[in-house]
Protein backbone atom coordinates (compact mmCIF):
# COMPACT_ATOMS: atom_id res chain seq x y z
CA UNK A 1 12.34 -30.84 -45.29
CA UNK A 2 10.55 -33.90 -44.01
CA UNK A 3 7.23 -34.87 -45.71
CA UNK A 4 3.69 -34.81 -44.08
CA UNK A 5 3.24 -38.03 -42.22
CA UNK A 6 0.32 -40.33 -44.09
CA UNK A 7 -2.00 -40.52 -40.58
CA UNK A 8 -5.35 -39.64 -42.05
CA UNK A 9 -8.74 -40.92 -39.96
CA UNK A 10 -9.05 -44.07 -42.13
CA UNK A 11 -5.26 -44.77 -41.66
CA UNK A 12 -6.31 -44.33 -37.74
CA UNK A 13 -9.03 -46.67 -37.48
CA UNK A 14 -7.12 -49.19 -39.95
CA UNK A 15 -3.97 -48.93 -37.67
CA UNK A 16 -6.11 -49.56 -34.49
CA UNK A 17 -8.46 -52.04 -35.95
CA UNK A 18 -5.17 -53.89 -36.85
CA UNK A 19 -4.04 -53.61 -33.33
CA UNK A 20 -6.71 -55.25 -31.59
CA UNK A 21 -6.74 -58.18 -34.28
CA UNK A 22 -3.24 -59.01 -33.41
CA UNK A 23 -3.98 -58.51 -29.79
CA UNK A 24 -7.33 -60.63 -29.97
CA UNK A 25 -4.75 -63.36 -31.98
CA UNK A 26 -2.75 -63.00 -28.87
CA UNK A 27 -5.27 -64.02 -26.32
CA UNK A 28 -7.15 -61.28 -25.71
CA UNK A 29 -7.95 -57.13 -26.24
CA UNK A 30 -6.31 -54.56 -23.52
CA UNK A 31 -7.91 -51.13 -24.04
CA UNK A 32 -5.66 -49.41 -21.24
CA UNK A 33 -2.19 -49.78 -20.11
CA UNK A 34 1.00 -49.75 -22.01
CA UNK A 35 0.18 -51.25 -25.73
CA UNK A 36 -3.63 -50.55 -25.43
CA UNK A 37 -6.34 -50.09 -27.94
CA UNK A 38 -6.81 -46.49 -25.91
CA UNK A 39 -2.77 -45.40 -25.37
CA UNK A 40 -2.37 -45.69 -29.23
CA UNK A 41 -5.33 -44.59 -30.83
CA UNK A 42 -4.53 -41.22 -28.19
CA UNK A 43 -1.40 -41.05 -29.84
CA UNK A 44 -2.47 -41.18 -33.74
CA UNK A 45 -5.21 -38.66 -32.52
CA UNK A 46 -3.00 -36.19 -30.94
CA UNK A 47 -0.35 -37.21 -33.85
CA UNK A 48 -2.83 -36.52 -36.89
CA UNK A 49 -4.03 -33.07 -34.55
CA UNK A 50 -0.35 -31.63 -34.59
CA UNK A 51 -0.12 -32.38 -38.15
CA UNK A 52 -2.80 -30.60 -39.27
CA UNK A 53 -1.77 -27.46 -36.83
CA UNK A 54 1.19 -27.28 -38.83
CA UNK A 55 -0.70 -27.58 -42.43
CA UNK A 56 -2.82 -25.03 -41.18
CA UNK A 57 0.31 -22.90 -39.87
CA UNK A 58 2.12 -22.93 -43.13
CA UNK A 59 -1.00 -22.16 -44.91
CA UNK A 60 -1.53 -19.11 -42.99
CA UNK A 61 2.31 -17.64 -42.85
CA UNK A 62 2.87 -18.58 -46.42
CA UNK A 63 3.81 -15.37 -48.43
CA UNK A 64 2.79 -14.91 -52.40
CA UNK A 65 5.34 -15.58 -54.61
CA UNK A 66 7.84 -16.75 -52.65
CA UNK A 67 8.41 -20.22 -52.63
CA UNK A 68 10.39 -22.97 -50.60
CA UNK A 69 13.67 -22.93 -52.32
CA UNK A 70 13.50 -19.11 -52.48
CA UNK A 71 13.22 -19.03 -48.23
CA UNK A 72 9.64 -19.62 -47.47
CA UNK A 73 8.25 -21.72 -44.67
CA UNK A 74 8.05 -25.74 -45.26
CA UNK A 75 8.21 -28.14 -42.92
CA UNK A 76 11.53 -29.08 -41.28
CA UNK A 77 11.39 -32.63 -39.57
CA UNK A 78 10.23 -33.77 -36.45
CA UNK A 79 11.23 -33.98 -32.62
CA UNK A 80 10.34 -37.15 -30.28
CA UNK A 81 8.42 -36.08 -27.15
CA UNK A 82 6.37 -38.12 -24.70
CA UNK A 83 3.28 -36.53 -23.14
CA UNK A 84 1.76 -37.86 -19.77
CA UNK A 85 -2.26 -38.83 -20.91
CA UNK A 86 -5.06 -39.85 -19.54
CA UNK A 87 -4.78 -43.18 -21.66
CA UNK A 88 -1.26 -43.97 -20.59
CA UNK A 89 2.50 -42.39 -21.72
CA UNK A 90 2.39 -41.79 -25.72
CA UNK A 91 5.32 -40.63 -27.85
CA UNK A 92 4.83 -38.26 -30.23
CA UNK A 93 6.56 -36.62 -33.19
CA UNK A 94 6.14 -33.15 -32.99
CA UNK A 95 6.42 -31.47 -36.53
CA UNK A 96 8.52 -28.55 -37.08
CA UNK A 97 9.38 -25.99 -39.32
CA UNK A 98 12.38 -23.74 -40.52
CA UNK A 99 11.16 -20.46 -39.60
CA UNK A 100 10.74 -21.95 -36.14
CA UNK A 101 7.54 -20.13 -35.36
CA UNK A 102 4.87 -23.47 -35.13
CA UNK A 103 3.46 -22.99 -31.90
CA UNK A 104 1.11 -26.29 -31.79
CA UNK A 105 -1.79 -25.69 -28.89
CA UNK A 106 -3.13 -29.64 -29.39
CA UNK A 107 -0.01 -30.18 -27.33
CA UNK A 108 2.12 -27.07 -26.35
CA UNK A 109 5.74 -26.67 -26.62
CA UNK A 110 6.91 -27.31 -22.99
CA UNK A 111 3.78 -29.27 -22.11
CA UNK A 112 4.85 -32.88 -20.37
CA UNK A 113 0.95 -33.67 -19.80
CA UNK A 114 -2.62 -33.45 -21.49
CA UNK A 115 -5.19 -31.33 -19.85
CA UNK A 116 -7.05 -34.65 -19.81
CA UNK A 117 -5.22 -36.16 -17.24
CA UNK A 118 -4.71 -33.13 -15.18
CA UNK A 119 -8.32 -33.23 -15.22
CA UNK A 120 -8.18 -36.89 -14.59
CA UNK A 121 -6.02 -36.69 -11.20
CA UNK A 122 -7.84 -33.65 -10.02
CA UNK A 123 -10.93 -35.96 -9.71
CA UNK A 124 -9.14 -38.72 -8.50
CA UNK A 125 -8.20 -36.28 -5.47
CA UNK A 126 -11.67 -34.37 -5.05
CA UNK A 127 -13.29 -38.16 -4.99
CA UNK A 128 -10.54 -38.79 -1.82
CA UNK A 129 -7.67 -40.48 -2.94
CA UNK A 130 -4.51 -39.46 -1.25
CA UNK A 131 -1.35 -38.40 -3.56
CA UNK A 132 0.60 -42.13 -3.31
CA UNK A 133 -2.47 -43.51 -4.11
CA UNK A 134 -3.72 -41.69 -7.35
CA UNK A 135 0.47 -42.63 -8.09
CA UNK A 136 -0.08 -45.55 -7.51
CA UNK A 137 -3.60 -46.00 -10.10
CA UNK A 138 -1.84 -44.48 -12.71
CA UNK A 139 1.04 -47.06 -12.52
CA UNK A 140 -1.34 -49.89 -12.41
CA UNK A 141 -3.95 -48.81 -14.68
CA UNK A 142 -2.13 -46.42 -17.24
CA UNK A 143 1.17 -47.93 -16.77
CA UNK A 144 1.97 -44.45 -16.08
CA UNK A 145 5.45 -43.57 -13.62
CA UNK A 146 5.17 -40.49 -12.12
CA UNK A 147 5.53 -39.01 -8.17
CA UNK A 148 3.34 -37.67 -5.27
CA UNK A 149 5.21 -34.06 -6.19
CA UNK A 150 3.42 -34.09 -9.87
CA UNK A 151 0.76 -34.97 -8.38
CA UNK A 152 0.53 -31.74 -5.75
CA UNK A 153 1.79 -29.86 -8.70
CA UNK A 154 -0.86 -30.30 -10.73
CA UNK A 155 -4.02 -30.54 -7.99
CA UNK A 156 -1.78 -27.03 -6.94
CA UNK A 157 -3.77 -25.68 -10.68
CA UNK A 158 -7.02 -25.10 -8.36
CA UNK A 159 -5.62 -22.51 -6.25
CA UNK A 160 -6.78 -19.78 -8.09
CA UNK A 161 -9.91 -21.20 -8.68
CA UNK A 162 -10.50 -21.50 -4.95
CA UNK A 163 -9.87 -18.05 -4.37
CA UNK A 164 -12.01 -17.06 -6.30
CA UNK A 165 -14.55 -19.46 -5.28
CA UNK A 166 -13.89 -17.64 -1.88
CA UNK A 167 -14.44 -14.30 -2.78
CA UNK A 168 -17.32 -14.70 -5.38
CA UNK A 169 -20.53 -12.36 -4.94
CA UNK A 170 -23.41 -14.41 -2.97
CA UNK A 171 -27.11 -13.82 -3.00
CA UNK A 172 -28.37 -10.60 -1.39
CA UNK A 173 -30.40 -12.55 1.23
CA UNK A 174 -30.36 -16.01 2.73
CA UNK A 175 -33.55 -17.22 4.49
CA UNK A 176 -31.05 -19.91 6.44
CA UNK A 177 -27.29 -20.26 7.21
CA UNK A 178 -25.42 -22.67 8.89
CA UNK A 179 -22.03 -22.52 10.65
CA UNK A 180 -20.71 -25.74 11.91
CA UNK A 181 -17.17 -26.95 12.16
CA UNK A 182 -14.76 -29.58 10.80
CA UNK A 183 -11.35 -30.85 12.99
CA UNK A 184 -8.81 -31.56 10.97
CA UNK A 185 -5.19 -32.03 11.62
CA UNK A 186 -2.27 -29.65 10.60
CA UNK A 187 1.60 -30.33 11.07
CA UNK A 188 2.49 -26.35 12.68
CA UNK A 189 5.12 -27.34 14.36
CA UNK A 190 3.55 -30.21 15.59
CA UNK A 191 1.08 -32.31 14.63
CA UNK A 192 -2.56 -30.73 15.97
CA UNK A 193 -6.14 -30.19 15.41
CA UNK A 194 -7.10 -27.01 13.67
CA UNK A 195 -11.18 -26.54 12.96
CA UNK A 196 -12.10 -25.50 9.76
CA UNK A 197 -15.62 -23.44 9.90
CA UNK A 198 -18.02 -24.41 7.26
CA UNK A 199 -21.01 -21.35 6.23
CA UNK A 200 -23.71 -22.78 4.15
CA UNK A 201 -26.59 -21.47 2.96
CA UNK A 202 -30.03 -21.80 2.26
CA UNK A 203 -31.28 -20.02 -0.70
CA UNK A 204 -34.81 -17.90 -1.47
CA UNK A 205 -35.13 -21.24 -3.78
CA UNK A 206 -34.19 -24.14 -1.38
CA UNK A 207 -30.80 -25.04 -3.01
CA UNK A 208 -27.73 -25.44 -1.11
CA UNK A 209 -24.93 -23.36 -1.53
CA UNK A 210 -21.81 -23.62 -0.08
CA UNK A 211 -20.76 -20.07 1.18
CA UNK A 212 -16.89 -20.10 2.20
CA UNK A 213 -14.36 -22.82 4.18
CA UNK A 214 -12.09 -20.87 6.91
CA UNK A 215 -9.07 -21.99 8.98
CA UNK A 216 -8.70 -20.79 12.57
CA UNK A 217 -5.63 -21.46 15.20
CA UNK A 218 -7.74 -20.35 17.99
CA UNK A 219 -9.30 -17.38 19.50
CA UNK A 220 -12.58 -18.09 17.96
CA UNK A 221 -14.16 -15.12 20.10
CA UNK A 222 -16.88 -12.52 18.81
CA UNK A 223 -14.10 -10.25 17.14
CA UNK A 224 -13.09 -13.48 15.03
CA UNK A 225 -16.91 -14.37 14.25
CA UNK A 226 -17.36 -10.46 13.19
CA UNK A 227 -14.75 -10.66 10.67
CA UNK A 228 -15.95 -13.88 9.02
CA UNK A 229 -19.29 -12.38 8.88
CA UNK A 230 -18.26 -8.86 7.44
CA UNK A 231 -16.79 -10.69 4.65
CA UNK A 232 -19.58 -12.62 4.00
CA UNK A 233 -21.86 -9.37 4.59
CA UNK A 234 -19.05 -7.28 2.06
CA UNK A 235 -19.50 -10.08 -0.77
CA UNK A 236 -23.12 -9.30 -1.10
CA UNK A 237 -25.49 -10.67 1.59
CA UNK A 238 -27.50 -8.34 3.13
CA UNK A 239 -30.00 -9.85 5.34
CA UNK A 240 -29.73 -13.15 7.32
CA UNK A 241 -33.31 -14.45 8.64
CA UNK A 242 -31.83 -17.52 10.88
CA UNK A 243 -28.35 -18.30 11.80
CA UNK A 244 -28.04 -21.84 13.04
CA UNK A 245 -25.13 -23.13 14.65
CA UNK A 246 -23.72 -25.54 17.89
CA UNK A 247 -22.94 -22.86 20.24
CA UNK A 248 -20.01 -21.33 18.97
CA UNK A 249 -18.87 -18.24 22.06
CA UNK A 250 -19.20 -15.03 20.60
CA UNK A 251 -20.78 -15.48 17.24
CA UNK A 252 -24.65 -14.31 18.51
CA UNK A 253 -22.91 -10.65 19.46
CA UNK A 254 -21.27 -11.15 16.09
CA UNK A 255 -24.38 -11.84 14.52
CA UNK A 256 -26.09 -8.74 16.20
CA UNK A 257 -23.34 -6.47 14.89
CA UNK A 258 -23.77 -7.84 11.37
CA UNK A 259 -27.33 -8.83 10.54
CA UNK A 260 -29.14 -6.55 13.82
CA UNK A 261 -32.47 -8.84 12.77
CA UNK A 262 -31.00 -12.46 12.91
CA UNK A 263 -32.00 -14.75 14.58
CA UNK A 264 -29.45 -17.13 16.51
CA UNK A 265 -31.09 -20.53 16.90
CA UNK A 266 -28.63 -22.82 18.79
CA UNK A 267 -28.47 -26.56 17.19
CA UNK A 268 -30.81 -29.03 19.35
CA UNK A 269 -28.57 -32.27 19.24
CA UNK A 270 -25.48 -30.34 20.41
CA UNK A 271 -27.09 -28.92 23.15
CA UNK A 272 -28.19 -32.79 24.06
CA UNK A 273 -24.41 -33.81 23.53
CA UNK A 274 -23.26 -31.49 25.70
CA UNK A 275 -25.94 -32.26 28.49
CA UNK A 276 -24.57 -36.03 28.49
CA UNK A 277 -21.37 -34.66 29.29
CA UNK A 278 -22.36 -34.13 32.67
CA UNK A 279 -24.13 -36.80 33.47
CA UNK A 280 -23.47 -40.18 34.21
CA UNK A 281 -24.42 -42.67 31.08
CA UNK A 282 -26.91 -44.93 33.65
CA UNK A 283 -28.77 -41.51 33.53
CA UNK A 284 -28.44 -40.67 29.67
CA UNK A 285 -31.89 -41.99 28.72
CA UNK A 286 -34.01 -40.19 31.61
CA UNK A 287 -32.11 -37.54 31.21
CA UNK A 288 -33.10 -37.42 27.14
CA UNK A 289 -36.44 -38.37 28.57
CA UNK A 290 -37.15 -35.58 30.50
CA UNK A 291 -35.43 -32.79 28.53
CA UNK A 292 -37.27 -33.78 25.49
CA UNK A 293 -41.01 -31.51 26.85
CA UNK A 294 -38.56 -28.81 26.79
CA UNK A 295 -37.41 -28.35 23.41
CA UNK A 296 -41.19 -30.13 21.61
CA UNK A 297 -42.89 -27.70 23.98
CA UNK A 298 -45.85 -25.67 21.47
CA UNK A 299 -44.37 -22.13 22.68
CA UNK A 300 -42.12 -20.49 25.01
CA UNK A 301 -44.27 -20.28 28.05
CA UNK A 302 -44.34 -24.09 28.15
CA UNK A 303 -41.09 -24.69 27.50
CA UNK A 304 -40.05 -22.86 30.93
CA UNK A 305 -42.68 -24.62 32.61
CA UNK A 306 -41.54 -27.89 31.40
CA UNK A 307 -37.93 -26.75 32.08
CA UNK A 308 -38.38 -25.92 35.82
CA UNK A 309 -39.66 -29.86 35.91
CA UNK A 310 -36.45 -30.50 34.53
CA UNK A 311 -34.53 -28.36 37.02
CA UNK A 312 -36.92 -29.92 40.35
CA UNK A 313 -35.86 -33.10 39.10
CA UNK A 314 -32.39 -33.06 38.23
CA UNK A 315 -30.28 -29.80 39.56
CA UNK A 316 -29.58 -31.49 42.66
CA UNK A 317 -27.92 -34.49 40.78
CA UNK A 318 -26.63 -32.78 37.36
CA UNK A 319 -26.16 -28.93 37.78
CA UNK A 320 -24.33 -28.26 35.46
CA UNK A 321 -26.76 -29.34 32.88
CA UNK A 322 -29.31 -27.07 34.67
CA UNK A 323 -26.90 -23.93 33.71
CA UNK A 324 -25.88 -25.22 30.61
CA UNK A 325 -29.51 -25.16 29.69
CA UNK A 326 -29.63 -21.83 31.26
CA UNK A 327 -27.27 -20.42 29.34
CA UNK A 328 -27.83 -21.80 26.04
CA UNK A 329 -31.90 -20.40 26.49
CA UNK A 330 -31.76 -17.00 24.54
CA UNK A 331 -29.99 -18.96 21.06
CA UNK A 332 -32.37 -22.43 22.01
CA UNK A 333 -35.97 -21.00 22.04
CA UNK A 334 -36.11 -18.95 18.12
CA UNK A 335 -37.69 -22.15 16.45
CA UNK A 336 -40.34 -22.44 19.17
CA UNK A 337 -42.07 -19.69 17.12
CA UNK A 338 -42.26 -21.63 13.95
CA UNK A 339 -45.03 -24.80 13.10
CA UNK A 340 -43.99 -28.51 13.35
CA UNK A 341 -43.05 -28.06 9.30
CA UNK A 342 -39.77 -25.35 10.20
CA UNK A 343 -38.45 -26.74 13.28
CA UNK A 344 -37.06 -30.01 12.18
CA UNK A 345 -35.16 -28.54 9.56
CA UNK A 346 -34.17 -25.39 11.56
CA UNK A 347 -33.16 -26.83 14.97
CA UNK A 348 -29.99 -28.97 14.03
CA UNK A 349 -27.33 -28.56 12.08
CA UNK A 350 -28.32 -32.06 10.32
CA UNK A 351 -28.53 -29.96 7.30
CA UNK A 352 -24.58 -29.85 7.41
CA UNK A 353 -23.54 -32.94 8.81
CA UNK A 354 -23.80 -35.01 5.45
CA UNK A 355 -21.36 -32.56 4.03
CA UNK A 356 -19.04 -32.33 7.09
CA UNK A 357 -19.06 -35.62 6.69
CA UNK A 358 -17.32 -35.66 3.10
CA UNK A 359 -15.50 -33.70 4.67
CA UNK A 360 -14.02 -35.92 7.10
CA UNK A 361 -13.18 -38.63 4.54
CA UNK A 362 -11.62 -36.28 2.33
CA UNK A 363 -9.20 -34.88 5.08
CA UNK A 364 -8.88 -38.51 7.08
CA UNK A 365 -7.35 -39.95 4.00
CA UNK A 366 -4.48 -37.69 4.30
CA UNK A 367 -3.62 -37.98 7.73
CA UNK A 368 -2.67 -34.69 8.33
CA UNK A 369 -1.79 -31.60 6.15
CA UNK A 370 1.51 -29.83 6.34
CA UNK A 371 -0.29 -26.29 6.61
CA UNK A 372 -4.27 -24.53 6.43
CA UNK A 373 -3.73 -24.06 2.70
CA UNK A 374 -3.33 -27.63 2.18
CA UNK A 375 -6.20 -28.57 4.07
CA UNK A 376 -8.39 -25.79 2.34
CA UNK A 377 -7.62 -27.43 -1.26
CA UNK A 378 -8.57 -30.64 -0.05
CA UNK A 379 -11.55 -29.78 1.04
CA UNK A 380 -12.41 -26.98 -1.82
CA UNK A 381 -11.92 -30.12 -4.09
CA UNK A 382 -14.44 -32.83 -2.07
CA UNK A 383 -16.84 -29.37 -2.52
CA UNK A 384 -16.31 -29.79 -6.41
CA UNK A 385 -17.01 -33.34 -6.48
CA UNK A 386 -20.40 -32.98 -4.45
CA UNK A 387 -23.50 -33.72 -6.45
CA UNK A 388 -22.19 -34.77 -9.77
CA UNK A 389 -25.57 -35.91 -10.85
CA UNK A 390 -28.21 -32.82 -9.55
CA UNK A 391 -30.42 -35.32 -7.59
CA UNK A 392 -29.17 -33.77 -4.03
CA UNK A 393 -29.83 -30.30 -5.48
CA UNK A 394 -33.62 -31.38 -6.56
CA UNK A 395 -33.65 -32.88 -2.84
CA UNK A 396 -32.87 -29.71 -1.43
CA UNK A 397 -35.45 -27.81 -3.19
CA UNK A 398 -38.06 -30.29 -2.32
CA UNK A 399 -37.12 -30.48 1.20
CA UNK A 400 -37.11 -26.89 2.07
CA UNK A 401 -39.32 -24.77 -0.37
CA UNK A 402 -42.85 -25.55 1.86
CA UNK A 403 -40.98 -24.28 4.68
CA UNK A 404 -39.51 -20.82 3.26
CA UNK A 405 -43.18 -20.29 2.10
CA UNK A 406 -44.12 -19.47 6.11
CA UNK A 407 -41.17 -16.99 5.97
CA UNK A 408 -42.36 -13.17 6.30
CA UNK A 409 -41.88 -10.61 3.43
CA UNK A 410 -37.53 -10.04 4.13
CA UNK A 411 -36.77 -12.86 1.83
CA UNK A 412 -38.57 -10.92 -0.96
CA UNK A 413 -37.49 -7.58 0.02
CA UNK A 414 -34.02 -8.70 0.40
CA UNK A 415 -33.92 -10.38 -3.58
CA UNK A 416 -35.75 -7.43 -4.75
């Protein structure tokens, strides 16, 4: 039977205190790495935890009257083990006892790492760093070996979290949503881009809230668009007042299907993007120019008017801009209806780009991702890491609560 270690908390702070006077007499303190002030007062912690799991396991299998010598539980040695931390690589000695029932939770049985530094390398990744990389940190920082496959392993833990993050009931009504996508590039095969659709909402209280992330391989047609939006409808939401997106075919008949009273309001700056297209860059500027009456226009009425000056001018030269105009008129014309105050918030999909743009870094670090689910847990974790402080939310709030005011009485019936 091997006696209780001595590590009590004054023996801890003694030990460490003594540590970092011999490495102050050496030329200087190290808190992390291998031999820091941090790796070894982890270990006496987690050491001095495990003992007093198994104090408190004897104490509570112990039976009356039977003592050690007559069979009763004692303590029966220890086993070396070295556990993966946040603070580096510690080695432990892991108490046992003869009736081989301790089950210590400080530090499980088959457990190689500390939640800690799961934790610790699932941030790592959510904040962008690729898998060689957040190896590569740990070695230099931690003095900790370990491989890109430990890594995946462990950021693999938030797979069920995301799934349930995906499927989670949403509000019953959103006064906004917004449906812009992400290219990112997946190894099917062959190396490719594959766009990842991004819903977010608006909600009755101005906050943003991130409704779903889905992978398509094409075909994005209105049968696709209805199925994205019937799950979205079947988690909860029951009313939609305005859809905005960059002209995505076949998600306005969607729409119609789903939510009969959206409306589809087609994202300004797109529709500009695409205009250059077909014209010739000399002309960008009076192109811009004279398209820009159009879409500032007070109300409908003088936004055709201004638009056939745009079509006297320019059809001749740029056509196809006339139809694309044309064609884009039923989805472009919704925010006409609303003051000065709605429209710039509702007529882009600015609201979106800052995240898209997280996006982007998140997935460009990698390169490209050997298949969708990959991609999705990249991107589920840059969603986690958004906002760590609450000022965007506040930002939100402030930015759109003035305009969901002017909104009619379907954001109230909807909550209620």
């Amino acid at each position: 039977m091997g006696p209780r270690k001595n590590t009590g908390g004054s023996d801890v702070v003694a030990s460490v205190a003594e540590l970092a006077t011999e490495q102050a007499r050496a030329g200087g303190m190290q808190l992390l790495g291998e031999g820091g002030l941090l790796q070894q007062l982890t270990r006496h912690l987690l050491q001095e935890a495990l003992e007093a799991e198994m104090d408190e396991h004897l104490a509570s299998t112990a039976e009356p009257g039977r003592s050690v010598r007559k069979g009763g539980n004692a303590r029966n040695g220890y086993r070396m083990k070295t556990v993966m931390t946040e603070a580096g690589p510690v080695t432990l000695e892991v108490p046992r006892d003869r009736a081989g029932t301790f089950e210590p939770k400080v530090v499980p049985r088959h457990a190689r790492r500390t939640e800690g530094l799961d934790n610790l390398v699932v941030s790592l990744t959510a904040k962008g760093l690729t898998s060689g990389e957040i190896v590569a940190h740990l070695a230099e920082v931690y003095g900790m070996t370990t491989s890109k496959e430990t890594v995946s392993t462990i950021t693999d833990r938030v797979l069920e979290g995301m799934a349930e993050w995906r499927t989670r009931p949403l509000d019953a009504v959103y006064p906004v949503l917004f449906v812009d996508a992400v290219n990112i590039k997946v190894r099917d095969g062959q190396v490719a881009n594959r766009p990842v659709y991004v819903v977010l909402g608006v909600t009755a209280d101005g906050y943003r809230d991130i409704l779903g992330l889905r992978t398509s391989s094409g075909g994005e047609g209105a049968k696709y668009w209805q199925s994205v939006l019937t799950e979205i409808k079947n988690r909860g939401v029951k009313d939609c007042l305005i859809l905005i997106c960059d002209g995505l075919a076949g998600l306005p008949d969607a729409v119609a299907q789903v939510w009969p009273q959206t409306v589809v309001q087609t994202c300004i700056v797109h529709l500009l993007r695409n205009s250059f297209r077909y014209t010739s860059k000399r002309d960008w500027a009076a192109v811009a120019r004279d398209l820009k009456p159009v879409y500032t226009a007070p109300n409908e009425q003088a936004a055709l008017d201004r638009f056939a000056e745009f079509a006297a001018a320019w059809e001749a030269t740029y056509p196809a801009v006339v139809r694309l105009w044309e064609r884009a008129w039923p989805e472009m014309v919704p925010f006409l209806a609303f003051d000065a105050e709605i429209r710039k918030i509702i007529c882009t999909t600015n609201a979106i780009e800052s995240l898209n743009a997280r996006y982007r870094r998140a997935a460009g670090a990698c390169g490209h991702f050997p298949n969708d689910q990959a991609a999705l847990k990249r991107l589920y974790l840059a969603t986690l890491a958004l906002d760590p402080t609450g000022r965007s939310r506040q930002r939100w709030s402030n930015r759109w609560m003035a305009a969901l005011i002017a909104f009619d009485g379907r954001l109230s019936a909807g909550r209620a």
